[in-house]
Protein backbone atom coordinates (compact mmCIF):
# COMPACT_ATOMS: atom_id res chain seq x y z
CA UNK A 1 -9.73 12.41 3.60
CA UNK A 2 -12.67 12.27 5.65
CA UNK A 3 -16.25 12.39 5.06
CA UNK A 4 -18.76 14.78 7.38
CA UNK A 5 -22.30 13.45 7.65
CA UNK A 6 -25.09 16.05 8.78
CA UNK A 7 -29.08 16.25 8.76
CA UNK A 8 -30.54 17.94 5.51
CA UNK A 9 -34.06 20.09 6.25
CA UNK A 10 -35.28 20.08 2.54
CA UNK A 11 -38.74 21.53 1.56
CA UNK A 12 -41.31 19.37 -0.05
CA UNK A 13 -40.05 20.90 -3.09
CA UNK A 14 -36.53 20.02 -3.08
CA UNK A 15 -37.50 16.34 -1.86
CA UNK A 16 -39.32 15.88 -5.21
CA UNK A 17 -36.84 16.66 -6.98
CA UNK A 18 -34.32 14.15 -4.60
CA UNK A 19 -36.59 11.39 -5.50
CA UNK A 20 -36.60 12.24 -9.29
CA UNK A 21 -32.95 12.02 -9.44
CA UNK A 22 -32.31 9.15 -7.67
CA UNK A 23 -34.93 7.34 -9.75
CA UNK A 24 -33.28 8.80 -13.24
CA UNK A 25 -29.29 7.97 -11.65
CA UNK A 26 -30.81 4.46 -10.60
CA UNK A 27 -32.13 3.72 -14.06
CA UNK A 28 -28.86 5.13 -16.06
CA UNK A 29 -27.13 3.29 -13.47
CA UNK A 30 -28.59 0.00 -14.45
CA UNK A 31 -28.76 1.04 -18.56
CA UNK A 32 -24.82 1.25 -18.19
CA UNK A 33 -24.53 -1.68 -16.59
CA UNK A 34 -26.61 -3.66 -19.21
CA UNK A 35 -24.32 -2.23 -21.67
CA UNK A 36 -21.06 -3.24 -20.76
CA UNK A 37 -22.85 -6.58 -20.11
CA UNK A 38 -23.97 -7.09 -23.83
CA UNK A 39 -21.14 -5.21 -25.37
CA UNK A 40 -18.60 -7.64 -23.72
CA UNK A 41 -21.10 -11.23 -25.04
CA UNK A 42 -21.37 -10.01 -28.50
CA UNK A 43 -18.18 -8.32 -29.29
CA UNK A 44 -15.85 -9.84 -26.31
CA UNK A 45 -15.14 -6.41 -25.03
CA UNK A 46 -16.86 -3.86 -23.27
CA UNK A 47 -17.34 -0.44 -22.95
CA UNK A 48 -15.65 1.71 -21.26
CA UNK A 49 -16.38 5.25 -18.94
CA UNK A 50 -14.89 7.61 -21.53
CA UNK A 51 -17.10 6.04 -24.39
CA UNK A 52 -20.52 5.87 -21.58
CA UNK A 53 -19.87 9.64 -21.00
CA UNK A 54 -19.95 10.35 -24.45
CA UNK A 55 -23.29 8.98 -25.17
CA UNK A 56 -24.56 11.23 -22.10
CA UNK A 57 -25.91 14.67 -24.50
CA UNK A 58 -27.73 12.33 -26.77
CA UNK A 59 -29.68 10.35 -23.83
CA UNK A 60 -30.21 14.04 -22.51
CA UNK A 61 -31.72 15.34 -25.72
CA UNK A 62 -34.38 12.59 -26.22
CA UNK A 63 -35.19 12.57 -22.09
CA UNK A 64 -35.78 15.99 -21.01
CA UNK A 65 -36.01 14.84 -17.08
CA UNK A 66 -32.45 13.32 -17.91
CA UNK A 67 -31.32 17.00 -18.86
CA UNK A 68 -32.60 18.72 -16.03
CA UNK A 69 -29.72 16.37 -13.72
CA UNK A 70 -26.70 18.00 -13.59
CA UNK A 71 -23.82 16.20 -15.97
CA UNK A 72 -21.28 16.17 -13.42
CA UNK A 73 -24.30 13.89 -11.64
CA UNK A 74 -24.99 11.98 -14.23
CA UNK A 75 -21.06 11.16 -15.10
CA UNK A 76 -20.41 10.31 -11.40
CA UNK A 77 -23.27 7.61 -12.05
CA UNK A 78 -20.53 6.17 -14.71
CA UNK A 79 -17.78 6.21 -12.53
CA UNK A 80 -19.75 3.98 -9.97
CA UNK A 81 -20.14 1.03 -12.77
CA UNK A 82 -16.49 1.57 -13.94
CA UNK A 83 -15.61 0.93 -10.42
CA UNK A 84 -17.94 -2.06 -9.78
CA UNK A 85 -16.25 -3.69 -12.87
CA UNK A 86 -12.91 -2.30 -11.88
CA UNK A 87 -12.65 -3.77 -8.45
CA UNK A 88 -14.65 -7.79 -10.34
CA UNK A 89 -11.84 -7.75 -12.48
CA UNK A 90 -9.52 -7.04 -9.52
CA UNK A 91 -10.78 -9.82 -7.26
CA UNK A 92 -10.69 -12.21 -10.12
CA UNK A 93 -7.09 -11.55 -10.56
CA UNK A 94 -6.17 -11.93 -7.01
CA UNK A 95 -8.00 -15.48 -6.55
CA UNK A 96 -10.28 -14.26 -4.43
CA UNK A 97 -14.55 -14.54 -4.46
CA UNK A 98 -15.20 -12.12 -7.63
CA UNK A 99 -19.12 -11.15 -7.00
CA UNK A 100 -19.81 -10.05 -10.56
CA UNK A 101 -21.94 -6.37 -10.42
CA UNK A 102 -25.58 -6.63 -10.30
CA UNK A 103 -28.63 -4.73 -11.23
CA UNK A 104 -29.85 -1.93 -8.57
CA UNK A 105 -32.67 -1.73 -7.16
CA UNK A 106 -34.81 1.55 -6.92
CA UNK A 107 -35.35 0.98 -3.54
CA UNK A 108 -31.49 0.42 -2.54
CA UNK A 109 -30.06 3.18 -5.06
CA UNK A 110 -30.29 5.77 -2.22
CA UNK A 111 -27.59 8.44 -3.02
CA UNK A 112 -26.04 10.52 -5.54
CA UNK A 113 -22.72 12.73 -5.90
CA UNK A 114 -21.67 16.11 -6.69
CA UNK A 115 -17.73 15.34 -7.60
CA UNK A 116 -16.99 18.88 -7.58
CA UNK A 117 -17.00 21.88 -5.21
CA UNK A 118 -17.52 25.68 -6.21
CA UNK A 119 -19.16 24.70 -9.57
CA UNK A 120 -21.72 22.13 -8.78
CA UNK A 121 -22.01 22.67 -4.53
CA UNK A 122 -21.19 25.11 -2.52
CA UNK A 123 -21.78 25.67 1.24
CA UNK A 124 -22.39 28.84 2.86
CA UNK A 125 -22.89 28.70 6.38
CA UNK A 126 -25.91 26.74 7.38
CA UNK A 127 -27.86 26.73 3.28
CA UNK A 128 -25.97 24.02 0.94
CA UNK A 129 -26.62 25.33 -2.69
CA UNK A 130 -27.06 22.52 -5.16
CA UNK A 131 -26.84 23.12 -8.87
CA UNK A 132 -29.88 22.92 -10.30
CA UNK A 133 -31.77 22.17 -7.48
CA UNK A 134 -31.43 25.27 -5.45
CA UNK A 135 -31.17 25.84 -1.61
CA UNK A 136 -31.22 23.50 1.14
CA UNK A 137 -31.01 23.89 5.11
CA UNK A 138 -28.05 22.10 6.88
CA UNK A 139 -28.39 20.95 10.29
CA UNK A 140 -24.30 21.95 10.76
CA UNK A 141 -23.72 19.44 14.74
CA UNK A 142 -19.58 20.27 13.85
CA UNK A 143 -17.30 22.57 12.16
CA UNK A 144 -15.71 21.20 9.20
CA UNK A 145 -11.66 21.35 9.14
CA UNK A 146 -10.20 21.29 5.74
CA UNK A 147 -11.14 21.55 2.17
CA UNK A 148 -14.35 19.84 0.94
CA UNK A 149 -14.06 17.84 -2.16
CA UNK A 150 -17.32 16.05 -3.13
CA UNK A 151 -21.11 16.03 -1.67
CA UNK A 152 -23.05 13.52 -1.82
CA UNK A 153 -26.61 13.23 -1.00
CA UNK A 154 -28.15 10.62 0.49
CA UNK A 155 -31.15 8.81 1.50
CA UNK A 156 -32.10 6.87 4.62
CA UNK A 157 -34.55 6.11 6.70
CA UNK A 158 -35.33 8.47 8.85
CA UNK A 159 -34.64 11.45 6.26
CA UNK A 160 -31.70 13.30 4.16
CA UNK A 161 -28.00 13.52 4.39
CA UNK A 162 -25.37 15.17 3.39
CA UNK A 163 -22.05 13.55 3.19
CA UNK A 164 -18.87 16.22 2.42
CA UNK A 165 -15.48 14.25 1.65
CA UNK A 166 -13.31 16.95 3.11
CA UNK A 167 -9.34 17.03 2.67
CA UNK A 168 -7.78 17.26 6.17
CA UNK A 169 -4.30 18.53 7.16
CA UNK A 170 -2.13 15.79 8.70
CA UNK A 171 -2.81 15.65 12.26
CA UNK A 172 0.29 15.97 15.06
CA UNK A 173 0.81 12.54 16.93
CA UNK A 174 0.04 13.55 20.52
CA UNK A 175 2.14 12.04 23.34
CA UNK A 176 0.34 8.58 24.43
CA UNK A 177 -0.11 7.22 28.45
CA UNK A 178 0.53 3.84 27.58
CA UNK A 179 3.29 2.06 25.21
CA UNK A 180 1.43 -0.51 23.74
CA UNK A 181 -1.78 -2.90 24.41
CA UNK A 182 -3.09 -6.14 22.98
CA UNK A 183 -6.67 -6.40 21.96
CA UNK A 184 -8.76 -10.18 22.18
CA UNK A 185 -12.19 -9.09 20.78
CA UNK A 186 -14.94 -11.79 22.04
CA UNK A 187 -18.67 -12.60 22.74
CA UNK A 188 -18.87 -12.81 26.99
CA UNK A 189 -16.82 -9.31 26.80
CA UNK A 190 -16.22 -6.95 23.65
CA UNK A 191 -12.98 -7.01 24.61
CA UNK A 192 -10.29 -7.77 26.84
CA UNK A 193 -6.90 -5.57 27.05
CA UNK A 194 -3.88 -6.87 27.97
CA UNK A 195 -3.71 -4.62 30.78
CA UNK A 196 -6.60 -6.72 32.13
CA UNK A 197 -9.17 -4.21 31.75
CA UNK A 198 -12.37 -5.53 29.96
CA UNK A 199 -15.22 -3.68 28.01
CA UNK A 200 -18.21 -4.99 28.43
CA UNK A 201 -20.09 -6.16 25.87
CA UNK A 202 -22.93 -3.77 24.86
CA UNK A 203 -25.28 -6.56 22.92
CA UNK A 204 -27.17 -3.57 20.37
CA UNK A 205 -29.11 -6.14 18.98
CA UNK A 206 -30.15 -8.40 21.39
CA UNK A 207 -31.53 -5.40 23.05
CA UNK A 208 -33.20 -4.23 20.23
CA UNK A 209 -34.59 -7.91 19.41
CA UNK A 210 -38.16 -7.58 20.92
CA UNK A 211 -38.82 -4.21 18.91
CA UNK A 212 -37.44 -5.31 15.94
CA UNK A 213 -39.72 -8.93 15.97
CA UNK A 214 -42.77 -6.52 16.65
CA UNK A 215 -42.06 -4.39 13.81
CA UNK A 216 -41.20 -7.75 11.51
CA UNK A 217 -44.77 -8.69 12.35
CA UNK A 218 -46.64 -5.49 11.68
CA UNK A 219 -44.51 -5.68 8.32
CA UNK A 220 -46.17 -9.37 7.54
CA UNK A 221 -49.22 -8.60 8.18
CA UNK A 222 -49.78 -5.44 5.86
CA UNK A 223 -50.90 -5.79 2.10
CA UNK A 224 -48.49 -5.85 -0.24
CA UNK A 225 -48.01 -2.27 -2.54
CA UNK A 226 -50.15 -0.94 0.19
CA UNK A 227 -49.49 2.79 2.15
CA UNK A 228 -49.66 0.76 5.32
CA UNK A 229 -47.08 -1.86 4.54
CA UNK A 230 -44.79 1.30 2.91
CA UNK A 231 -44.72 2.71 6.79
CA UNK A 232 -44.47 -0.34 8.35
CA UNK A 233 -41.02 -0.86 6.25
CA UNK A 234 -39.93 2.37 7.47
CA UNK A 235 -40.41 1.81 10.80
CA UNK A 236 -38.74 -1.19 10.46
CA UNK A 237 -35.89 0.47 8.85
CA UNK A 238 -35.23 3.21 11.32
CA UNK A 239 -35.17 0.21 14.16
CA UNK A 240 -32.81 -1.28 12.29
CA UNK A 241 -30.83 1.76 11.65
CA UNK A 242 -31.42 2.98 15.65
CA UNK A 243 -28.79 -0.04 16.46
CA UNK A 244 -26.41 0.52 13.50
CA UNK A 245 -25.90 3.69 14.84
CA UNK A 246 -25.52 2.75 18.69
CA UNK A 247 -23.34 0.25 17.46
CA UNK A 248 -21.01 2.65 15.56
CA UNK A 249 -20.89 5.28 18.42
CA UNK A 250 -19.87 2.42 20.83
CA UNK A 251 -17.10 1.47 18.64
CA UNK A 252 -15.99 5.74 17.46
CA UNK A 253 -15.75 6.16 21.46
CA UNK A 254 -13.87 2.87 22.36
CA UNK A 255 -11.77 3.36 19.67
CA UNK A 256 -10.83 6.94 19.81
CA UNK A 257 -10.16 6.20 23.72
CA UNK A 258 -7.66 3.00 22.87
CA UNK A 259 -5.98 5.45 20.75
CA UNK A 260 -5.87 8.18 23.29
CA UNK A 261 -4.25 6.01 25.57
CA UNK A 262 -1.63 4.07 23.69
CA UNK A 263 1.00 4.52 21.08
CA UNK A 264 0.94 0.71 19.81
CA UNK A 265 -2.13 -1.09 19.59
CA UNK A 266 -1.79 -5.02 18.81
CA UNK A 267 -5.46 -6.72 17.73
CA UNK A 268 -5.66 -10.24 15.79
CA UNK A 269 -6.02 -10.41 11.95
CA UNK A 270 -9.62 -12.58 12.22
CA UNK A 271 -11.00 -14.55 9.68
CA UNK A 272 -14.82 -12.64 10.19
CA UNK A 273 -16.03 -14.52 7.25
CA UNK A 274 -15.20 -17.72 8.25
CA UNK A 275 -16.40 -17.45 11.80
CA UNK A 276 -19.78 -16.44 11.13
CA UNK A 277 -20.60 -19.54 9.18
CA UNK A 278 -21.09 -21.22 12.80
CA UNK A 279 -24.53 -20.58 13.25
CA UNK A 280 -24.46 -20.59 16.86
CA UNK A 281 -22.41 -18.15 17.32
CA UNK A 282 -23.27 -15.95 14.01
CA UNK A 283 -25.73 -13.66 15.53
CA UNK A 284 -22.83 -12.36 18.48
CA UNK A 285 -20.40 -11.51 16.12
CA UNK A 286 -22.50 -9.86 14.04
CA UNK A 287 -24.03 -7.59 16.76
CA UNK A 288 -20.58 -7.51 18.21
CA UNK A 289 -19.10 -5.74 14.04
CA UNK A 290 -15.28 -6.62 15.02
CA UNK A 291 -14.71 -5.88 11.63
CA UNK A 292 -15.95 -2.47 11.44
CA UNK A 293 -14.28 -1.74 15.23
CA UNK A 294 -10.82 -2.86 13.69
CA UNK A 295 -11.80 -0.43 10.32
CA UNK A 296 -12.77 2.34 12.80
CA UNK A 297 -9.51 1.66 15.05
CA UNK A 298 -7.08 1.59 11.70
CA UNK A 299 -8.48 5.06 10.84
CA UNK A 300 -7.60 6.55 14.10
CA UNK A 301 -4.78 5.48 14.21
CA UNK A 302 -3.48 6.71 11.15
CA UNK A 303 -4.67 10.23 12.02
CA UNK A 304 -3.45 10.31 15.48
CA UNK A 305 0.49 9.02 14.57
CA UNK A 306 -0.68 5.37 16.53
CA UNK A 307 0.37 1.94 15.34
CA UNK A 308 -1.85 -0.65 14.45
CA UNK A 309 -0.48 -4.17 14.57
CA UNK A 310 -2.65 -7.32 13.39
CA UNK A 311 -0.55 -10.56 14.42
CA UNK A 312 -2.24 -14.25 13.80
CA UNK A 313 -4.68 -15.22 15.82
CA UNK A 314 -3.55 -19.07 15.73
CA UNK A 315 -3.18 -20.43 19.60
CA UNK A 316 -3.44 -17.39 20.75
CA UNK A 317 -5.88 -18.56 23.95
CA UNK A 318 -4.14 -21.62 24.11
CA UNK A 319 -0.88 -20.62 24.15
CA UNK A 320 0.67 -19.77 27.85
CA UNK A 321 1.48 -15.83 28.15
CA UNK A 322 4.17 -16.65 31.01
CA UNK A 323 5.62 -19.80 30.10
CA UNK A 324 4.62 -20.52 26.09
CA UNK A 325 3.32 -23.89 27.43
CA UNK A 326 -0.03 -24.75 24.90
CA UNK A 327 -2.65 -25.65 27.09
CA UNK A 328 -5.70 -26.70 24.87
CA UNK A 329 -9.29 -25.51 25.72
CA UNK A 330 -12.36 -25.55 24.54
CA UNK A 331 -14.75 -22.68 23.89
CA UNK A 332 -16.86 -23.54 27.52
CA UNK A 333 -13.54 -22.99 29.48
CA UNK A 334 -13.00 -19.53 30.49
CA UNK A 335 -10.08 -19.99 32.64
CA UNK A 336 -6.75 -20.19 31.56
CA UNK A 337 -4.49 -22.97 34.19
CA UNK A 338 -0.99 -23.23 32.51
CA UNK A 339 0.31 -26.74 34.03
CA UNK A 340 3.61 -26.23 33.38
CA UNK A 341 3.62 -23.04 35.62
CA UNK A 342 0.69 -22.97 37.38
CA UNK A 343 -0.20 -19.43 35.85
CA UNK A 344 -4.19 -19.30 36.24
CA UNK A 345 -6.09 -16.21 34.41
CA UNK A 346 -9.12 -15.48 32.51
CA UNK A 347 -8.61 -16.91 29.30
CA UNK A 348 -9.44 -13.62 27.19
CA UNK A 349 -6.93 -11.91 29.48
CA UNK A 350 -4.16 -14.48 28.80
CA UNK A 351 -4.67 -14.05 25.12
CA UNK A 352 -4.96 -10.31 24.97
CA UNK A 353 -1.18 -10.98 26.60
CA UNK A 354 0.25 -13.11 23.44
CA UNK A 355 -1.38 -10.81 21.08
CA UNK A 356 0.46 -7.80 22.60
CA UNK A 357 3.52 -10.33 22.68
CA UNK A 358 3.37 -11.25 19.05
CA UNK A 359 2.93 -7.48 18.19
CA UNK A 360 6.21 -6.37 20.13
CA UNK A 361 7.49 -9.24 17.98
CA UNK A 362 6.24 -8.40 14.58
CA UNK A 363 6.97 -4.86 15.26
CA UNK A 364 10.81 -5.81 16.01
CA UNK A 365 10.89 -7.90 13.11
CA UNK A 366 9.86 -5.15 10.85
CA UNK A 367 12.37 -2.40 11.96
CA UNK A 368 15.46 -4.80 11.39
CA UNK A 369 14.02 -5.60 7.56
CA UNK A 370 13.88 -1.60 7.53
CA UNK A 371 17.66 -1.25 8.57
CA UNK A 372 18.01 -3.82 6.22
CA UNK A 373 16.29 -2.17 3.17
């Protein structure tokens, strides 16, 4: 599966009726939620998607702007606070941080879904025709390979969206350069391969700080519930959203290059959470979004036939690459001088050289428990 975002051109017309929906799915969003809440304190068990959806004709009888949103809308709406439950319950079992479902916000309920093509969506060339709300202009940037599933429409700053889940056929590994690389993401550099090539570091956010503190002020000083304040959000919202997206481009490109280029690609399982609670250095690695690099990376992998490895990233700049020897450093030393055999490299370089390592050794490791099995 893959999703296909493009630019919606609605009329005024059409946006109305956007903004009634989203209001309507936001409220029966939050009614469901409610419910399962005080179902499960008075009776000790809650309710459940099958018995939601089957109070859905009576709420649409006695709210006629309920009954003009398609059901298929409406039961997708459902289906989100199933899954919010589903996936508390889930973490609880596991042990891990459970983050029970909250309440939604009007203002950060920003899309809805049609689950299914044909009868509720259908796309015919550049005009997406919505059930029930009519036609709508598609800015079309790409063709879309495969067989769309779902739409969903969104909202964001700077306009509308539409967002097609599209079934793709399985794509042909192509033939690969390069065998295999290791990865060591940083702060001074993105990253550094273990080919010694580094990618500079493209700092989004610190480039963006000066606009986004000017727009922060213009925010402060507007009057709260006023027009003026209601632009200067938006303004601040598309600055904002201006480095999300330079951020994601600069990690689609790097990765889809990496992948291009090499057959096995070795990065370190990080601990993101963790490192971000020091507050010096909180601010790079969020601007830097490792984690959603590494997401990006996995996915292209999988549809280009590549292997991604993620190997422990214990010692791995203070480990030798030539020798094993640990050499300890601290964060201010950037050069690696093994004194056991006088090896003397950068130290991103010398761990981007045991990650590979330890991926050539994981990988070996899992093909004999394969012959095994």
């Amino acid at each position: 599966m893959r999703a296909y975002k493009y630019k919606l051109r609605p009329s005024a017309k059409v946006i109305a009726i956007f903004e009634a929906w989203l209001s309507i799915c936001c409220e029966l969003y939050n009614a469901a939620f409610q419910e399962r809440r005080d179902a499960y304190r008075i009776a000790g068990k809650s309710v459940g998607f099958v018995e939601q959806c089957a109070e859905l004709p009576e709420m649409k009888a006695e709210r006629p702007d309920a009954a003009r949103v398609h059901s298929q809308v409406l039961q997708n709406v459902l289906k989100r606070v199933a899954r919010a439950f589903d996936d508390f319950f889930r973490r609880v079992k596991k042990g891990q941080k459970p983050g029970y479902p909250r309440f939604r916000s009007h203002l950060r309920y920003d899309s809805f879904t049609f689950p299914q093509a044909k009868s509720t969506f259908r796309l015919e060339g550049n005009r997406l025709h919505l059930s029930k709300i009519g036609k709508v202009k598609v800015h079309l940037s790409r063709p879309i390979e495969g067989k769309i599933k779902t739409c969903t429409i969104k909202r964001e700053a700077d306009g509308w969206y539409a967002i097609f889940a599209v079934e793709e056929p399985a794509a042909k590994p192509l033939p690969a350069p390069g065998e295999s690389v290791g990865i060591d993401l940083g702060i001074e550099n993105f990253a550094t391969l273990s080919t010694g090539e580094v990618i500079e570091n493209p700092q989004h956010l610190r480039a963006a700080e000066r606009r986004l503190k000017t727009a922060h002020r213009k925010v402060s000083r507007r009057k709260r519930a006023g027009q003026r304040r209601k632009k200067a959000v938006r303004l601040l919202a598309m600055q904002h959203l201006k480095v999300k997206r330079q951020r994601a481009d600069f990690h689609h490109k790097t990765a889809r290059r990496l992948v291009n280029e090499f057959r096995v690609i070795v990065v370190e399982d990080l601990r993101i959470k963790g490192m971000i609670k020091n507050h010096h250095l909180a601010k790079s690695i969020g601007d830097a979004g490792w984690n959603q690099f590494i997401m990006i990376l996995d996915s292209k992998a999988g549809e280009t036939g590549r292997e991604l490895i993620k190997v422990n990233p214990a010692f791995t700049s203070q480990d030798c690459s030539a020798c094993g020897e640990r050499v300890r450093k601290t964060l201010t030393m950037r050069e690696h001088r093994c004194v056991a055999c006088g090896l003397v490299m950068h130290r991103d370089h010398n761990a981007a050289a045991n990650i590979e390592r330890r991926g050539h050794r994981l990988q070996g490791w899992e093909r004999m428990r394969s012959r095994e099995n």
